[in-house]
Protein backbone atom coordinates (compact mmCIF):
# COMPACT_ATOMS: atom_id res chain seq x y z
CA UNK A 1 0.00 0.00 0.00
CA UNK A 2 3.07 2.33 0.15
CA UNK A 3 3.90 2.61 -3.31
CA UNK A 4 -0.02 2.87 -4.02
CA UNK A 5 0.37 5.88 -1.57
CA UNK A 6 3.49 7.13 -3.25
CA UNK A 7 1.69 7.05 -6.82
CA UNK A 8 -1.38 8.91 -5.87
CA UNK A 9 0.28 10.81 -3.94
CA UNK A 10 2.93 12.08 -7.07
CA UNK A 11 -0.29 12.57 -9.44
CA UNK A 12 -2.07 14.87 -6.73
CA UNK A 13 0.99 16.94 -6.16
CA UNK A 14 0.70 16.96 -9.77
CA UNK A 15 -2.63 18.63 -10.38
CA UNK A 16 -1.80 20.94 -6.86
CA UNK A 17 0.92 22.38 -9.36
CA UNK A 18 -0.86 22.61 -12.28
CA UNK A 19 -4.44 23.92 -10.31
CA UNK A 20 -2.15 26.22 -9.01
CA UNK A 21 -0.36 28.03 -12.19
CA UNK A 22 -4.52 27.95 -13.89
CA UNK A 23 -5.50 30.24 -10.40
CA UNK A 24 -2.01 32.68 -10.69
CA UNK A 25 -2.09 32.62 -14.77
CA UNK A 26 -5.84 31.86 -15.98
CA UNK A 27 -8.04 32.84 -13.18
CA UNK A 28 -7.31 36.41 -12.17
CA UNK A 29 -9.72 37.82 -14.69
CA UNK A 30 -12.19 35.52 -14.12
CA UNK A 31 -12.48 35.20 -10.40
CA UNK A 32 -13.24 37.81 -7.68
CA UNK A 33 -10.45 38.28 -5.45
CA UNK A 34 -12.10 36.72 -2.44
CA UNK A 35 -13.15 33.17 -5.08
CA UNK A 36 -9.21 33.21 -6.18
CA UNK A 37 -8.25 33.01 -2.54
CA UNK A 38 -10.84 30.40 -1.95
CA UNK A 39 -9.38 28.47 -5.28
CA UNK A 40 -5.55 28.86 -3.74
CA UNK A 41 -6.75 27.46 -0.51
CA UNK A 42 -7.95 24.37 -1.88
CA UNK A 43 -5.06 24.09 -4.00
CA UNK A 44 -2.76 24.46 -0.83
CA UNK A 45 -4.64 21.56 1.29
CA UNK A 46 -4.54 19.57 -1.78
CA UNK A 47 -0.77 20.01 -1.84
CA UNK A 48 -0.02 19.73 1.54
CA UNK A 49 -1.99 16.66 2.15
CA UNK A 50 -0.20 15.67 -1.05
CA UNK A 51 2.82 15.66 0.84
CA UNK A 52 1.40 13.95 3.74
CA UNK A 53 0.10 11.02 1.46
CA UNK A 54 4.10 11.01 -0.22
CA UNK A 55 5.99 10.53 3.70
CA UNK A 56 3.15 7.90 4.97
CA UNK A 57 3.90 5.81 1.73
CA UNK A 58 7.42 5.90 2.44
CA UNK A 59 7.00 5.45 5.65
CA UNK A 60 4.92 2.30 5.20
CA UNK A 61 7.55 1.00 2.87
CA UNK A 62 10.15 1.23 4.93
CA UNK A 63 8.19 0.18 8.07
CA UNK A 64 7.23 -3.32 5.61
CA UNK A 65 10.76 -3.99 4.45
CA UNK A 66 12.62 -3.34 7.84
CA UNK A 67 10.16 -4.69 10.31
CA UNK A 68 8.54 -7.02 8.40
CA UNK A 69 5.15 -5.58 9.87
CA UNK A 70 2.13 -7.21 8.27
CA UNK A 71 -1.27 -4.65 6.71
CA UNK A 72 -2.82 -5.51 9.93
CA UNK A 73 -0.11 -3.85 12.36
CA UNK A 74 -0.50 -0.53 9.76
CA UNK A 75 -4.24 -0.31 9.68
CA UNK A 76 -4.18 2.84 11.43
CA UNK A 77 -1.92 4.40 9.08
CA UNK A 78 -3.85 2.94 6.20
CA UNK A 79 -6.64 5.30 7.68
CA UNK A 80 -4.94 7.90 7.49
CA UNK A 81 -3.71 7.69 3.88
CA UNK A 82 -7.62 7.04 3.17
CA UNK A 83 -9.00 9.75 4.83
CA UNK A 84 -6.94 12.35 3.44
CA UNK A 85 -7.30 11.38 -0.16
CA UNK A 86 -11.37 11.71 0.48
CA UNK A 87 -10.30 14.62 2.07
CA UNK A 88 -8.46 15.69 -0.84
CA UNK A 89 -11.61 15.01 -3.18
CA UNK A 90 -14.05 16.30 -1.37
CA UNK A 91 -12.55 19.71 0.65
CA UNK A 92 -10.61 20.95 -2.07
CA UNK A 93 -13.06 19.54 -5.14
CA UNK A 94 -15.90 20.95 -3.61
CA UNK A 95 -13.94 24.52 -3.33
CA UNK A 96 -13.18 24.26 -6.66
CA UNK A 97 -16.12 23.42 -7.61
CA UNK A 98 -17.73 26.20 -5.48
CA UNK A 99 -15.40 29.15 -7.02
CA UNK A 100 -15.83 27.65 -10.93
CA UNK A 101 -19.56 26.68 -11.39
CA UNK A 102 -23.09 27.85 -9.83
CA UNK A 103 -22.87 24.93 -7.78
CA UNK A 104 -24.00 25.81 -4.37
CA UNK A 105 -24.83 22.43 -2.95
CA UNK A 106 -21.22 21.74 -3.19
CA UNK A 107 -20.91 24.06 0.39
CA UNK A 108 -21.94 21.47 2.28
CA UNK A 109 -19.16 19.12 1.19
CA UNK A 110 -16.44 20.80 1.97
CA UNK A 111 -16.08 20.78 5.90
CA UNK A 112 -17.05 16.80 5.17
CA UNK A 113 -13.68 16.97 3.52
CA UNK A 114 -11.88 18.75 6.69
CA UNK A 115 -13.22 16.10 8.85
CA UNK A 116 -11.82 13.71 6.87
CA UNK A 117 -8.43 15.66 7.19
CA UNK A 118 -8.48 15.74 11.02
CA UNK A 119 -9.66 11.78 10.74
CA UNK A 120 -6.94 11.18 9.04
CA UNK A 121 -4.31 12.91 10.81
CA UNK A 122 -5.93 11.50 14.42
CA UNK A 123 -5.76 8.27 12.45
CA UNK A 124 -1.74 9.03 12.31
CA UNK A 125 -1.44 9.84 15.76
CA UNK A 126 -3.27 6.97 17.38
CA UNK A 127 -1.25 4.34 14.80
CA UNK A 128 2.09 6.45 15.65
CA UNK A 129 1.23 5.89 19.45
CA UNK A 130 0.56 2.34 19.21
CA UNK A 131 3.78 1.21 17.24
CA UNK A 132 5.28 3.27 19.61
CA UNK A 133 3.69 1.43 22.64
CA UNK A 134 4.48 -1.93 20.86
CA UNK A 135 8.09 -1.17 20.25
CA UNK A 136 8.36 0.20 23.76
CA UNK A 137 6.74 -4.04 25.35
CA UNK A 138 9.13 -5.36 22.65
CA UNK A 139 12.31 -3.43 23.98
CA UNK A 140 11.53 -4.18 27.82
CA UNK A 141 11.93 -7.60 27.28
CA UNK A 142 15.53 -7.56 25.75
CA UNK A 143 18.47 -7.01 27.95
């Protein structure tokens, strides 16, 4: 699931570049100043969560080669990688969506998309303090 991570993760970062030279190049006519900086922000969660997505692949790769750790010690961090690509989708498509089109109902959907952020990064913090926890019984044992 790392490398799935690391792949999505490369094509979001991606479109966060591209999204963002359409908003600074292609958008300033068209947009009110407040809808551009609505447009930037979703392009900057998109990136940073992009980001996010790119370490927790690695990490899981490097957590599955070195500790042989099987998908059910990682579920946590699984979450995680989950929730912020809905998050992804849904905070920053629906702001997209919201400064492009007429589409109103898409207003709704976007805090649905910061929960999913915070899910995902409480996700990342629980599965970060159980390996921790687990590492910590496994240590106490050796001399």
């Amino acid at each position: 699931m790392g490398f799935v991570f690391i792949t999505i993760a490369a094509i979001i970062a991606a479109f966060s570049v591209a999204l963002g030279a359409f908003a600074a190049h292609g958008l300033q006519a068209q947009l009110s100043a407040q809808s551009l900086e609505v447009f930037k922000t979703a392009v900057h969660y998109q990136f940073i969560h992009a980001l996010a997505l790119f370490a927790l692949g690695i990490l899981l790769v490097v957590l599955g080669t070195q500790t042989g750790t099987t998908s059910v010690g990682l579920g946590g961090f699984y979450t995680a990688g989950v929730a912020w690509v809905i998050g992804i989708l849904l905070f920053s498509g629906s702001l997209y969506g919201l400064t492009l089109t007429e589409w109103r109902w898409l207003g709704p959907v976007t805090p649905l998309g910061g929960l999913s952020f915070i899910i995902g990064w409480v996700s990342l913090a629980v599965a970060g303090w159980r390996m921790a926890a687990q590492q910590a019984v496994t240590y106490s044992g050796q001399v």
